[in-house]
N, C-alpha and C. Protein backbone atom coordinates (compact mmCIF):
# COMPACT_ATOMS: atom_id res chain seq x y z
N UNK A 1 124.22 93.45 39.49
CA UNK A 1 123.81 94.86 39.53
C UNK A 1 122.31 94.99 39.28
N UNK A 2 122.01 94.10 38.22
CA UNK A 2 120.15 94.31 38.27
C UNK A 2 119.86 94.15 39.24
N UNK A 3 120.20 92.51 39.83
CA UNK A 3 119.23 91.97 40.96
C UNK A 3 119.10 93.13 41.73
N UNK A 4 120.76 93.97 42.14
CA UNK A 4 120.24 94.99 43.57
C UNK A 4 119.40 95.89 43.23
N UNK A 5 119.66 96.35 41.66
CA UNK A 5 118.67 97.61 40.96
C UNK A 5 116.96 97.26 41.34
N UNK A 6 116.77 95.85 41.08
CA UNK A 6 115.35 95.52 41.43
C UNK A 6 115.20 95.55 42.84
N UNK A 7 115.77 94.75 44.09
CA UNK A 7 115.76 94.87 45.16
C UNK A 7 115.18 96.25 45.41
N UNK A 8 115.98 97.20 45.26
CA UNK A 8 116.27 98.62 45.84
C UNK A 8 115.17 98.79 45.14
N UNK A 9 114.17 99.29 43.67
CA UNK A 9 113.48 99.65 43.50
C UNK A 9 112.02 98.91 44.32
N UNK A 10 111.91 97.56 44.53
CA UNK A 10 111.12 96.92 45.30
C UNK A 10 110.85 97.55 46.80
N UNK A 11 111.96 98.04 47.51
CA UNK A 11 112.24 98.33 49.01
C UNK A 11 111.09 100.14 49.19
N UNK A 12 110.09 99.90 49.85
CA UNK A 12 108.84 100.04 49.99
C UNK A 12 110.17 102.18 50.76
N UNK A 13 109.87 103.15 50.19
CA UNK A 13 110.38 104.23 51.16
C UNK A 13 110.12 103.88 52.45
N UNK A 14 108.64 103.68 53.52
CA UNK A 14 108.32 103.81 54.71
C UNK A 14 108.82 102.13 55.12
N UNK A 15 109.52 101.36 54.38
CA UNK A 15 109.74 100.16 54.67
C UNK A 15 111.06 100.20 56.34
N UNK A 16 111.49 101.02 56.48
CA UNK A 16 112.16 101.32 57.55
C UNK A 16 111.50 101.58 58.69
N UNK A 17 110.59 102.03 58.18
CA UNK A 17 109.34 102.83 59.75
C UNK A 17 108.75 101.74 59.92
N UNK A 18 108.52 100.54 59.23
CA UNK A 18 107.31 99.86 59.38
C UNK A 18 108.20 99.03 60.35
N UNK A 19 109.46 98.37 59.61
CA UNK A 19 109.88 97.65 60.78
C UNK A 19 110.43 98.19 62.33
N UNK A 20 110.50 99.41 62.35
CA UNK A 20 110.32 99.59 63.53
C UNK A 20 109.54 99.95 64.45
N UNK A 21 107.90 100.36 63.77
CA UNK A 21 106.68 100.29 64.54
C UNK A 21 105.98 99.38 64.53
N UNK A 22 106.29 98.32 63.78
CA UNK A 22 105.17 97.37 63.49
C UNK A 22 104.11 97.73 62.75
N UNK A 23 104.06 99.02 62.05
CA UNK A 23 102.65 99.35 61.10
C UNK A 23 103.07 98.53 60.23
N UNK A 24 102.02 98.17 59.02
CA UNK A 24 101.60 97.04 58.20
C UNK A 24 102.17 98.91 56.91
N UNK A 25 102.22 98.57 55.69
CA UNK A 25 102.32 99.69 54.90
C UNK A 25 101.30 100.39 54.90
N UNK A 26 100.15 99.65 54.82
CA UNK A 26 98.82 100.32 54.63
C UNK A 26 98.53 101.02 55.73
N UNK A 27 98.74 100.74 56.82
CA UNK A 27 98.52 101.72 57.79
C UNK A 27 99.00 102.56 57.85
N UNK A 28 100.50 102.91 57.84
CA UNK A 28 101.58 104.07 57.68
C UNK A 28 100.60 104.68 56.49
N UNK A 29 100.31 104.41 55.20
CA UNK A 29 99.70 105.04 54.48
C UNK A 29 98.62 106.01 54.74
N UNK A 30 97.90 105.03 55.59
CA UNK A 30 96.79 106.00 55.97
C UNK A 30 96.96 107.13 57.16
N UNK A 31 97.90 106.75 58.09
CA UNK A 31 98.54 107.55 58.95
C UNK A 31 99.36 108.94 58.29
N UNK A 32 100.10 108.67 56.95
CA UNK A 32 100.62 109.82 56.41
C UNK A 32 99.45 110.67 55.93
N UNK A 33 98.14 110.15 55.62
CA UNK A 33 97.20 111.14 55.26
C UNK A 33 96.84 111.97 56.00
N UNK A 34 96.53 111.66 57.78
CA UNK A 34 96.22 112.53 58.69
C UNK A 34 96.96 112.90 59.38
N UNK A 35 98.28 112.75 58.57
CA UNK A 35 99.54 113.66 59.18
C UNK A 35 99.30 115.67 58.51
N UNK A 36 99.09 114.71 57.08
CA UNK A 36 99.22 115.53 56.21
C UNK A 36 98.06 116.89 56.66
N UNK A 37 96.66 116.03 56.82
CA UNK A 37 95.68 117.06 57.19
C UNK A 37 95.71 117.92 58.60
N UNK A 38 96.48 116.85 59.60
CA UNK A 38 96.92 118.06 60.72
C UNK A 38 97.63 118.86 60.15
N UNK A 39 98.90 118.42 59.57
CA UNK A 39 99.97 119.67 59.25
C UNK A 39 99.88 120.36 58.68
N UNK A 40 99.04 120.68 57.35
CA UNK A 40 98.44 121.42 56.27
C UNK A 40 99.49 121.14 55.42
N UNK A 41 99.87 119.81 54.86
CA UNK A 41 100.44 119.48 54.24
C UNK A 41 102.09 119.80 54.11
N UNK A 42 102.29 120.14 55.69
CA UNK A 42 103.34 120.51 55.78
C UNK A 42 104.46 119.15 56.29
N UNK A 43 105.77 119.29 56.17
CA UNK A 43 106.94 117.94 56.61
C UNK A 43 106.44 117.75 58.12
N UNK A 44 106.23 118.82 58.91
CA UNK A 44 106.32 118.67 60.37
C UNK A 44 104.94 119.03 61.12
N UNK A 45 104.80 118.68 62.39
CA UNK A 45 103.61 119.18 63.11
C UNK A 45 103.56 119.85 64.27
N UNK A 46 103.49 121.16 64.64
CA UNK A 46 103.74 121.55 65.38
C UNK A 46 102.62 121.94 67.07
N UNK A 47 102.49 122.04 67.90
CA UNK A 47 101.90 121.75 69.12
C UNK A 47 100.41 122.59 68.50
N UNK A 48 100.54 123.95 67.93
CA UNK A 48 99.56 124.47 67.52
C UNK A 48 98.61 123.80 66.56
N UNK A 49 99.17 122.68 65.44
CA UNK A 49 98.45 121.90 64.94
C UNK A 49 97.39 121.08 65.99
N UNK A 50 97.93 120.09 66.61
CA UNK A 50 97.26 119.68 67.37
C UNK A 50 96.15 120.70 68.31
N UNK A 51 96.82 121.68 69.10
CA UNK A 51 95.54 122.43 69.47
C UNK A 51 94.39 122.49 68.75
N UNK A 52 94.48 122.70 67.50
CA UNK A 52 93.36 122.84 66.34
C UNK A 52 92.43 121.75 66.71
N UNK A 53 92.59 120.47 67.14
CA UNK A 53 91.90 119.28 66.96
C UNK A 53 90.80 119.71 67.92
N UNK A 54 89.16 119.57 67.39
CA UNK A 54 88.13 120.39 68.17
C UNK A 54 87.95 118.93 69.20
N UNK A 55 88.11 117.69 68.76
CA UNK A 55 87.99 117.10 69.88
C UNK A 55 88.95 116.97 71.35
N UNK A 56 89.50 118.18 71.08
CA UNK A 56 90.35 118.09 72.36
C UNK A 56 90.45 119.12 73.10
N UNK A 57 89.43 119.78 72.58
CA UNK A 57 88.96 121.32 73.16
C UNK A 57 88.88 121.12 74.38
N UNK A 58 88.08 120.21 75.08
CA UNK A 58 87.34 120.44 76.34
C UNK A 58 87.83 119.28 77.32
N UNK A 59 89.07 118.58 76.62
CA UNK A 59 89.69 117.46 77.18
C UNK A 59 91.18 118.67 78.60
N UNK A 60 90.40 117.76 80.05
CA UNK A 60 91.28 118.41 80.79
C UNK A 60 92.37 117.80 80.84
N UNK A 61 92.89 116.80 80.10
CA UNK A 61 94.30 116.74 80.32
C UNK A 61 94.95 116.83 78.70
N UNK A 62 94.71 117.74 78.00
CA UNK A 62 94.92 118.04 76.66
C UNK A 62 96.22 118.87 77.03
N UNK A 63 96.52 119.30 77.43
CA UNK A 63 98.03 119.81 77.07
C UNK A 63 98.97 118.79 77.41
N UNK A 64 98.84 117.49 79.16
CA UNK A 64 99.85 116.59 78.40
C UNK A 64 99.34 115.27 77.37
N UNK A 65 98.60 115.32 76.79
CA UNK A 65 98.19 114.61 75.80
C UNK A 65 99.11 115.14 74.61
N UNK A 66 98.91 116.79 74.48
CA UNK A 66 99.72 117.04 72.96
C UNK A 66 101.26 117.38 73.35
N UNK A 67 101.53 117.37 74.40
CA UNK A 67 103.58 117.50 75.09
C UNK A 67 103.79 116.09 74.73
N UNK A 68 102.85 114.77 75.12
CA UNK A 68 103.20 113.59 75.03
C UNK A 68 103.77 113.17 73.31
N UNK A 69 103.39 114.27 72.59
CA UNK A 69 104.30 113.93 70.79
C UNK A 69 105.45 114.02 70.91
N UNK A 70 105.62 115.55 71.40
CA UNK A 70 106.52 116.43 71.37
C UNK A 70 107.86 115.70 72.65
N UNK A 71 107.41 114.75 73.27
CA UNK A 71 108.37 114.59 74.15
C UNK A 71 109.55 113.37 73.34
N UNK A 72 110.89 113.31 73.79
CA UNK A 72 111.61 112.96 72.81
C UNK A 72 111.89 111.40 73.54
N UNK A 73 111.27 111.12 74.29
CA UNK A 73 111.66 109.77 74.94
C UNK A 73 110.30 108.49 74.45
N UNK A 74 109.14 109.64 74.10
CA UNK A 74 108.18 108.55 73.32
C UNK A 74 108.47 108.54 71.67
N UNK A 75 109.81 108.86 71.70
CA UNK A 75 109.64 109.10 70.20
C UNK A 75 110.79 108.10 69.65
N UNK A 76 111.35 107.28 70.93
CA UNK A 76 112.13 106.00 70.70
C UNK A 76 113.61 106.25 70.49
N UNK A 77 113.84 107.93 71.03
CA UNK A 77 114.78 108.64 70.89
C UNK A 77 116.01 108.29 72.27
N UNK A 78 117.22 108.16 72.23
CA UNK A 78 118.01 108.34 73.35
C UNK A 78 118.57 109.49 73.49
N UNK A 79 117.56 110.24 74.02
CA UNK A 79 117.72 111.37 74.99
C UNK A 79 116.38 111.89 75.38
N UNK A 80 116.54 112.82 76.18
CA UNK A 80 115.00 113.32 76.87
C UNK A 80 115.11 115.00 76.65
N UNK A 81 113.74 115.37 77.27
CA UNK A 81 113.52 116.75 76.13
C UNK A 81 112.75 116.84 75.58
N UNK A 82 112.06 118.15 74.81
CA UNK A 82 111.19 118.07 74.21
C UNK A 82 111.24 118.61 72.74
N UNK A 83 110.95 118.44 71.57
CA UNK A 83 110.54 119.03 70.12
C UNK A 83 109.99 120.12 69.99
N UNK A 84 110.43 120.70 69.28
CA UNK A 84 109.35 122.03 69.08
C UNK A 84 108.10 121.82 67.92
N UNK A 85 108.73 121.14 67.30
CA UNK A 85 108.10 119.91 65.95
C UNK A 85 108.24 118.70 65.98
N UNK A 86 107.50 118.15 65.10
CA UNK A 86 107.92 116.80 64.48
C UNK A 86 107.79 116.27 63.27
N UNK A 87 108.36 115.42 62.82
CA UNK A 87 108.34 114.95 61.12
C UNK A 87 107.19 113.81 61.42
N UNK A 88 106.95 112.91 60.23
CA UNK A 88 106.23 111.87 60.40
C UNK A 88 106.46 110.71 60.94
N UNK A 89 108.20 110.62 60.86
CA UNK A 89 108.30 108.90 61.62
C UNK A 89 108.35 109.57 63.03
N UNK A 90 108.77 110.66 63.36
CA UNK A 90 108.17 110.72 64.93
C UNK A 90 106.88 111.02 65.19
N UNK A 91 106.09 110.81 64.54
CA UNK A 91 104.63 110.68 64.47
C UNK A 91 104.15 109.38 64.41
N UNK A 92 104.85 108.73 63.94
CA UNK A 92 104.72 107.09 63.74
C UNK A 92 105.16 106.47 64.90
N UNK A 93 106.22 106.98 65.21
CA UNK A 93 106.77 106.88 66.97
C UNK A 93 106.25 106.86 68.01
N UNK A 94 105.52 107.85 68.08
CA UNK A 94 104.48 108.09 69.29
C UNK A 94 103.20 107.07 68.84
N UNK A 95 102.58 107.23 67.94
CA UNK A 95 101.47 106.27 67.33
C UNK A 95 102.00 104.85 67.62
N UNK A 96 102.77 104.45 67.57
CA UNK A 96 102.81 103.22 67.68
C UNK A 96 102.77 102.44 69.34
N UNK A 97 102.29 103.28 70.20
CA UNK A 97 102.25 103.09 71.37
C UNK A 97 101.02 102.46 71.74
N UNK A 98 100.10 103.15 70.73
CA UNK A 98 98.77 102.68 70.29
C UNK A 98 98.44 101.61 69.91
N UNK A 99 99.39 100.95 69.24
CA UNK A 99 98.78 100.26 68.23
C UNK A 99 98.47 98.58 68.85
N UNK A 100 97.65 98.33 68.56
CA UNK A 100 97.26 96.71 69.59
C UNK A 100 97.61 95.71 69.01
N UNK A 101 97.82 94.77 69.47
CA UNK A 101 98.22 93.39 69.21
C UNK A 101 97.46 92.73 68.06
N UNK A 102 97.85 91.94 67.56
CA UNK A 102 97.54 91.04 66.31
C UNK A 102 97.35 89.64 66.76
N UNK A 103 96.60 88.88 66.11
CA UNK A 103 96.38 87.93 66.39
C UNK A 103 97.83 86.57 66.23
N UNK A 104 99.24 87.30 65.66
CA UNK A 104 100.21 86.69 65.46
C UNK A 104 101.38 87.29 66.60
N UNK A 105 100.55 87.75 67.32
CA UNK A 105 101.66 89.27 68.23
C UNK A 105 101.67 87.76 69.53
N UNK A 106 103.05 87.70 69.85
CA UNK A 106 103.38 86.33 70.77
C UNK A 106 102.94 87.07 72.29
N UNK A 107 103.13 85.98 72.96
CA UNK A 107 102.20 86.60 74.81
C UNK A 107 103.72 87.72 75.18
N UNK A 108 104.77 87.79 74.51
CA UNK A 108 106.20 88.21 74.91
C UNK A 108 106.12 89.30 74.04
N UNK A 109 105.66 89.45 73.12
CA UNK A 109 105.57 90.71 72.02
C UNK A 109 104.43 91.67 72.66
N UNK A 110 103.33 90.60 73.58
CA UNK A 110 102.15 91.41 74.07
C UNK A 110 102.32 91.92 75.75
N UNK A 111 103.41 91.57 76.42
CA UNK A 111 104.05 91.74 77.18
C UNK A 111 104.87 93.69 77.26
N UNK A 112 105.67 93.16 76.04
CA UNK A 112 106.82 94.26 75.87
C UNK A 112 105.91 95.53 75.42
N UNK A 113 104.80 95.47 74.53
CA UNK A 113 103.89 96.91 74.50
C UNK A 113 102.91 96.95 75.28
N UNK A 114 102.43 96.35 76.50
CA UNK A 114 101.71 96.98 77.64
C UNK A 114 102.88 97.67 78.47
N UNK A 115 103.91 96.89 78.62
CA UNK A 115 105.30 97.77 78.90
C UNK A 115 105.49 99.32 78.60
N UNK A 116 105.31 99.55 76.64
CA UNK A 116 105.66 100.63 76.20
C UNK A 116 104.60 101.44 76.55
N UNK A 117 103.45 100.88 76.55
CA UNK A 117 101.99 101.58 76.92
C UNK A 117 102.15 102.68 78.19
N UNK A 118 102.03 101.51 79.05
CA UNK A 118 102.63 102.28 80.63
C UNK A 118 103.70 103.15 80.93
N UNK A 119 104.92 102.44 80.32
CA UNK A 119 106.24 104.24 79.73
C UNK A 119 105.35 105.49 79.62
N UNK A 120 104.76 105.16 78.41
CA UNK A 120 104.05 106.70 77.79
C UNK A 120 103.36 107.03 78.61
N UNK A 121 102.34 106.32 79.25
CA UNK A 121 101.36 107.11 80.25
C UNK A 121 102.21 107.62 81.81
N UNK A 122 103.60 107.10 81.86
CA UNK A 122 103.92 107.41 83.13
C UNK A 122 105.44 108.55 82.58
N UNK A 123 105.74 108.78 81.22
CA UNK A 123 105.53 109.73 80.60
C UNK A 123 105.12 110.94 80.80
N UNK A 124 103.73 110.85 80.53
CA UNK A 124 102.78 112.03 80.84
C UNK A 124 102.91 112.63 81.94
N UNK A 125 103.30 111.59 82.93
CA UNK A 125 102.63 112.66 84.32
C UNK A 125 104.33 112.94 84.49
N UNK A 126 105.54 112.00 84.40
CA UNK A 126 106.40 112.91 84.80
C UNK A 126 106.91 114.20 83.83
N UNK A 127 106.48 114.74 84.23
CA UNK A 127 106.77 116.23 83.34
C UNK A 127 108.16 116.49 83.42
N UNK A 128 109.02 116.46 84.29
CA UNK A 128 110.54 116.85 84.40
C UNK A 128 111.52 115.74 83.90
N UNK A 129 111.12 114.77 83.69
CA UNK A 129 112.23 113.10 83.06
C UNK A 129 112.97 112.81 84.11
N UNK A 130 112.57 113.48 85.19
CA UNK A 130 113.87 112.59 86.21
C UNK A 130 113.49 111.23 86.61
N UNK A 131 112.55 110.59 86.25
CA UNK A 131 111.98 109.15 86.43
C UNK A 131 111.24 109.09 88.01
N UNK A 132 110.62 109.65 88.30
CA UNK A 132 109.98 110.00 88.83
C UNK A 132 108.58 110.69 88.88
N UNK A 133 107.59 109.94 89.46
CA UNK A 133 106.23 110.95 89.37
C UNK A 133 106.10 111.78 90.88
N UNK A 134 106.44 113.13 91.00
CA UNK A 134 106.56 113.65 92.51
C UNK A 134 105.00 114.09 92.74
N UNK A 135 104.88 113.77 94.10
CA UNK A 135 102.82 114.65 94.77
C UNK A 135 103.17 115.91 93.92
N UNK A 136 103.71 116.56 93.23
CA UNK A 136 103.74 117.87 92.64
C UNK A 136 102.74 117.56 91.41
N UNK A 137 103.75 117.00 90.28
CA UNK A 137 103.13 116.78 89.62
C UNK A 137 102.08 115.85 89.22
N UNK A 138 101.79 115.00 90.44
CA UNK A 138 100.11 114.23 90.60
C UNK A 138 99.61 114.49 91.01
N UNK A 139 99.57 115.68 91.31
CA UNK A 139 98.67 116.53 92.03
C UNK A 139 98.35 117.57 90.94
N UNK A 140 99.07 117.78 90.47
CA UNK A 140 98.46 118.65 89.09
C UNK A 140 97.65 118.26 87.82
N UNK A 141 97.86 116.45 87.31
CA UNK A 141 96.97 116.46 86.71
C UNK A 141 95.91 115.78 87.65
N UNK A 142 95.57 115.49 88.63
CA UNK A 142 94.40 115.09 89.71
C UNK A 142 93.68 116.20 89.55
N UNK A 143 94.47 117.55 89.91
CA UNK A 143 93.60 118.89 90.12
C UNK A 143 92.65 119.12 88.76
N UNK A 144 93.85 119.01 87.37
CA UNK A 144 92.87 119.37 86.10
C UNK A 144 91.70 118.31 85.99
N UNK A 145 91.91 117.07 86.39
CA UNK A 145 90.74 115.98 86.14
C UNK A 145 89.95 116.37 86.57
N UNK A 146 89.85 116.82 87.78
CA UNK A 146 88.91 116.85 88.51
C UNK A 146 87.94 118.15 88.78
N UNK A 147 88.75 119.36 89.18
CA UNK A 147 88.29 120.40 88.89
C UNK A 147 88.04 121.14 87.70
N UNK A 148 88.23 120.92 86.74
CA UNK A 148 87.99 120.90 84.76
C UNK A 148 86.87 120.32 84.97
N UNK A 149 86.04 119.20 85.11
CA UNK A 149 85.15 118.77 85.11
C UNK A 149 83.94 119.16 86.01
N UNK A 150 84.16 120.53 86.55
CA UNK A 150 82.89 121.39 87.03
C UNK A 150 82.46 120.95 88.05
N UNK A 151 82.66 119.52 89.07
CA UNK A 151 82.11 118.89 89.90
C UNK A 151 82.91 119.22 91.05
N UNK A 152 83.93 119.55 91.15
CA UNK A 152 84.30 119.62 92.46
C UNK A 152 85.70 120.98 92.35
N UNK A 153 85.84 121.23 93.76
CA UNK A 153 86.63 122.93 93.72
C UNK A 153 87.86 122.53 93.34
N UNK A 154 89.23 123.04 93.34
CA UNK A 154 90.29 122.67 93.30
C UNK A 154 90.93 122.44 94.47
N UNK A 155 90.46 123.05 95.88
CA UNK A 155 90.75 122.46 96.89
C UNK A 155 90.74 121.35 97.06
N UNK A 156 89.44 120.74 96.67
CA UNK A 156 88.99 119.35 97.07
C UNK A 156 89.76 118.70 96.34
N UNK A 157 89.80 119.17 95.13
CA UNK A 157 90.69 118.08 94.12
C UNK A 157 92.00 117.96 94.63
N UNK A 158 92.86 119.01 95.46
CA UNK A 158 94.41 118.94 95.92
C UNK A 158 94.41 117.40 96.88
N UNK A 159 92.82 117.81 97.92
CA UNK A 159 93.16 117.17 98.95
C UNK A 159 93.16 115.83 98.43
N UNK A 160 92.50 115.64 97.21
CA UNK A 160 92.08 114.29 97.39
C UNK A 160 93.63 113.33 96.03
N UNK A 161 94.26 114.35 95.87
CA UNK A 161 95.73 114.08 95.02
C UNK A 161 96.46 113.88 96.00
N UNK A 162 96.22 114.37 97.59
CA UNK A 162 97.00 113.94 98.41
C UNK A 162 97.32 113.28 99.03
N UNK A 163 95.93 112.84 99.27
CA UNK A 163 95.44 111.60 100.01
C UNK A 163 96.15 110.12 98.93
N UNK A 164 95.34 110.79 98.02
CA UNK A 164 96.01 109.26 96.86
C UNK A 164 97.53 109.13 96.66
N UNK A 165 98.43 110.14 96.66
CA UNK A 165 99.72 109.92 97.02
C UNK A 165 100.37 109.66 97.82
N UNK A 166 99.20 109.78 99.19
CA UNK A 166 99.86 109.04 100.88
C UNK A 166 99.51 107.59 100.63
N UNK A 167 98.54 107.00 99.68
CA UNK A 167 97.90 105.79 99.81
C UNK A 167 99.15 105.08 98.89
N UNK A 168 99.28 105.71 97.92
CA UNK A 168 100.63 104.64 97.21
C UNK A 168 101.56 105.05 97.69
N UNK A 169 102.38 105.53 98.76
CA UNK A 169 103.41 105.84 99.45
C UNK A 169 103.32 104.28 100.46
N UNK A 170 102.28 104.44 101.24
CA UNK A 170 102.04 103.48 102.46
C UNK A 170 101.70 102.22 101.33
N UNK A 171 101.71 101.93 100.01
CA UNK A 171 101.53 100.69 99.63
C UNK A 171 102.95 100.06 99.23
N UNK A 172 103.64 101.11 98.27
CA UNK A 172 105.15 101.03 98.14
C UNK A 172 106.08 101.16 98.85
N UNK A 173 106.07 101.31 100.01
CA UNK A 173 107.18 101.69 101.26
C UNK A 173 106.23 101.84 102.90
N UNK A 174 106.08 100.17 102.98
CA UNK A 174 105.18 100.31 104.11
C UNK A 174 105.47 100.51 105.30
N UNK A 175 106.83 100.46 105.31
CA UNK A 175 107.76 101.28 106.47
C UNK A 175 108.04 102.59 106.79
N UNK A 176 107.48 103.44 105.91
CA UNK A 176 108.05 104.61 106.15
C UNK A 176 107.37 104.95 106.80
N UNK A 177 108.11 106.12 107.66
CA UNK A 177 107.68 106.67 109.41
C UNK A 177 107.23 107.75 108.29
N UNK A 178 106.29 108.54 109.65
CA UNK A 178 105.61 109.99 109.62
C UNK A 178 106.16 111.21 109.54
N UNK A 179 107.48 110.82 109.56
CA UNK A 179 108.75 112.14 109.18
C UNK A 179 108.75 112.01 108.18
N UNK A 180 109.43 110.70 107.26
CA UNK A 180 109.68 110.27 106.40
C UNK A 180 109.06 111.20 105.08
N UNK A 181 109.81 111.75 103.93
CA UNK A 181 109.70 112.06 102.94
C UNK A 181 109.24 111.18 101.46
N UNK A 182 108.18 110.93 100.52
CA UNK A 182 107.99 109.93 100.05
C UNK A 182 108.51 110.88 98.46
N UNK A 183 109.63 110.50 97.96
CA UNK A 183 110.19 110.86 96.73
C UNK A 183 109.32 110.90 95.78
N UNK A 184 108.68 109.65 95.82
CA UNK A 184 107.46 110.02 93.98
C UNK A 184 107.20 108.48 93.76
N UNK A 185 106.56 108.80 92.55
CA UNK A 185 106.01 107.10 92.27
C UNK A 185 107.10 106.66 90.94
N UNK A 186 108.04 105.89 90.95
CA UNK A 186 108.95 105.22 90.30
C UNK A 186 107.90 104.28 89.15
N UNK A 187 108.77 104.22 88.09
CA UNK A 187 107.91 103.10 86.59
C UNK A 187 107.73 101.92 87.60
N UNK A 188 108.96 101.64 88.01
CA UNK A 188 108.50 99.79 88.79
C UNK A 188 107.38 100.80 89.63
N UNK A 189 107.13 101.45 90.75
CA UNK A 189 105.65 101.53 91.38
C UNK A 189 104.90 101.59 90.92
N UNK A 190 105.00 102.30 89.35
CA UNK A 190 103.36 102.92 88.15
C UNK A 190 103.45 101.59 87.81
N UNK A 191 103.87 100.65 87.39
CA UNK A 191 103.78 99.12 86.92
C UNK A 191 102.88 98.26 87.82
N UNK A 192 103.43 98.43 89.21
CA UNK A 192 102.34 97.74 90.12
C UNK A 192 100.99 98.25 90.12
N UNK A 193 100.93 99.30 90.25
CA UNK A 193 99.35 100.27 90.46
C UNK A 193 98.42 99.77 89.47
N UNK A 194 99.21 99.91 88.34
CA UNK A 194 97.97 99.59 86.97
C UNK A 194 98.46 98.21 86.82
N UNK A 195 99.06 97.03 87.79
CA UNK A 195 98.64 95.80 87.12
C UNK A 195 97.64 95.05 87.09
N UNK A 196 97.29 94.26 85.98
CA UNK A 196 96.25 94.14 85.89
C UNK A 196 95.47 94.68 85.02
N UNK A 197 95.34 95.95 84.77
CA UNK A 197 94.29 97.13 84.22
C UNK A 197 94.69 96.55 82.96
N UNK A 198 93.52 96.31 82.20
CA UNK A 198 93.69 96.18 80.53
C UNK A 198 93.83 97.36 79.64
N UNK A 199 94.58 97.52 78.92
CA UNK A 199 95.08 98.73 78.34
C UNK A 199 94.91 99.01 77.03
N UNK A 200 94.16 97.96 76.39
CA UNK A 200 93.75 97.86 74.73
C UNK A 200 92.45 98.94 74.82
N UNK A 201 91.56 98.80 75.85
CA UNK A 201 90.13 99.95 74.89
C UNK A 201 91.00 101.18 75.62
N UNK A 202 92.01 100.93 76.93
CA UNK A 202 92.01 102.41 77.98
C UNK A 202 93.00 103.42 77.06
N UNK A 203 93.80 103.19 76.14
CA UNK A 203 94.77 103.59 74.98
C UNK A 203 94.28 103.67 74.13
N UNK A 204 93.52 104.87 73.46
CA UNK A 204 93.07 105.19 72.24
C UNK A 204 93.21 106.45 72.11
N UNK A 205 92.93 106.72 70.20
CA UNK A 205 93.27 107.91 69.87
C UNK A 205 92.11 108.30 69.42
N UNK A 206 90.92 108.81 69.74
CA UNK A 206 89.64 109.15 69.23
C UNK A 206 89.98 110.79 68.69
N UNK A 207 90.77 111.01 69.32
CA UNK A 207 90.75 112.47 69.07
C UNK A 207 90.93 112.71 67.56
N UNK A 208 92.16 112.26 67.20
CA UNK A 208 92.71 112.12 66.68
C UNK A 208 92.15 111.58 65.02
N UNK A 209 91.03 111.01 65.08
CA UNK A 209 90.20 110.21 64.31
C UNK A 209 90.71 109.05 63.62
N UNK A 210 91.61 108.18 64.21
CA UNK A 210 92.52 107.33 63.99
C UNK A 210 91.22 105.88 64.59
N UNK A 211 91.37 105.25 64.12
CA UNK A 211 90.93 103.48 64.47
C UNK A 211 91.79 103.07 64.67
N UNK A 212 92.11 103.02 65.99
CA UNK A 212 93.18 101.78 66.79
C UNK A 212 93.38 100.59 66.29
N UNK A 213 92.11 99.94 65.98
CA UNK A 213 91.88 98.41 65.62
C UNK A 213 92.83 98.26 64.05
N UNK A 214 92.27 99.22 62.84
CA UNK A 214 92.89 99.61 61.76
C UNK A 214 93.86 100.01 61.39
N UNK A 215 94.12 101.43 61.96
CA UNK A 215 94.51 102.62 62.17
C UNK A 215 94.20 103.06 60.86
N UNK A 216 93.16 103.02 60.73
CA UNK A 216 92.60 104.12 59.02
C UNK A 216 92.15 105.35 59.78
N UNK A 217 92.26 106.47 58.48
CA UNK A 217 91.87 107.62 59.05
C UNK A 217 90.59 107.76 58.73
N UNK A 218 90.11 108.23 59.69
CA UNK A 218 88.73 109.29 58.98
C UNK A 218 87.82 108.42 60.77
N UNK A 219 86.42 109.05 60.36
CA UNK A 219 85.38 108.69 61.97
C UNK A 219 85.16 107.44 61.25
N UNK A 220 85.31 106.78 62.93
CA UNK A 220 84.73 105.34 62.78
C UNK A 220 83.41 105.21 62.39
N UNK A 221 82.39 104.43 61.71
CA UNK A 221 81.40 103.96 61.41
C UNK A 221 80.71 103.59 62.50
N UNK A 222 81.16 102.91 64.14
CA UNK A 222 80.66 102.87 64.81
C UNK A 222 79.63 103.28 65.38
């Protein structure tokens, strides 16, 4: 009865979260601090918290940046949907998508989270969960990239979401005729597109004031 009394008093509370994000304690630690300061010290965080964040004022793809918390499939959840809130281990959930490899992280451990990486970002663009990215919705965040950024109209930006969705159509299905309907870009197609692409500096949370490398809170020293 001691031994378990000690065990159990030894067994860390966030010791559950850690083994399933891979945060170290100290990081979860520091992660619960800038939970705390988004939420105003509240259990949960809600979409309006995040709005608050001034570095994401002028970011054109900031609304699916802050849906991407709130969505229930980056949150390691089996089912899809979205939160109206969230607590902290689904904060730890989504964060851990982030988090980069270690110098003990095997080529198979570094494998399986460029995997989870690419989920989340292909995530983002499908807005509806049917596993699918349709010219609808890549064409919508093409339009905010592009026309948000003052350089070009939203026309131009459609045409040129269109063009790029005829180009991975004719790369993924090089048969299809000119009648032919092209459904959307599938995870196996978003997998091919970005292979290759290194995803350690392109996955960060600056906004956020998080150190990827660390994950301590507060501005990097950089």
């Amino acid at each position: 009865m001691g031994a378990s009394q000690t065990r159990s008093e030894l067994t860390h509370p966030h010791q559950d979260v850690a083994d399933k994000t891979g945060f170290s304690l100290e990081q979860i630690k520091n992660l619960h601090s800038r939970f705390q300061q988004l939420s105003g010290n509240k259990e949960t965080i809600s979409r309006e918290d995040l709005e608050g964040i001034p570095a994401l004022a002028n970011n054109p793809i900031r609304k699916q940046i802050i849906d991407a918390f709130f969505d229930k499939r980056n949150q390691h959840q089996e089912e899809v949907g979205s939160s109206q809130e969230i607590g902290f281990e689904q904060f730890l959930m989504v964060m851990s998508h982030f988090r980069p490899p270690t110098l003990r992280t095997t080529e198979e451990e570094k494998e399986e989270m460029r995997k989870e990486k690419l989920r989340f970002l292909f995530n983002m663009h499908d807005t509806d969960n049917d596993g699918t990215i349709t010219l609808v919705e890549y064409r919508k965040v093409v339009e905010e990239l592009l026309s948000k950024s003052g350089a070009i109209g939203q026309v131009a930006a459609k045409a040129i979401a269109d063009a790029a969705m005829l180009e991975v159509a004719s790369t993924n299905v090089p048969h299809m005729g000119p009648e032919d309907f092209y459904e959307g870009i599938t995870f196996e197609h978003f997998e091919q597109i970005l292979k290759g692409l290194e995803m350690e500096t392109r996955m960060h949370i600056r906004f956020l004031d998080v150190n990827t490398s660390t994950m301590s809170c507060g501005k990097s020293t950089s």
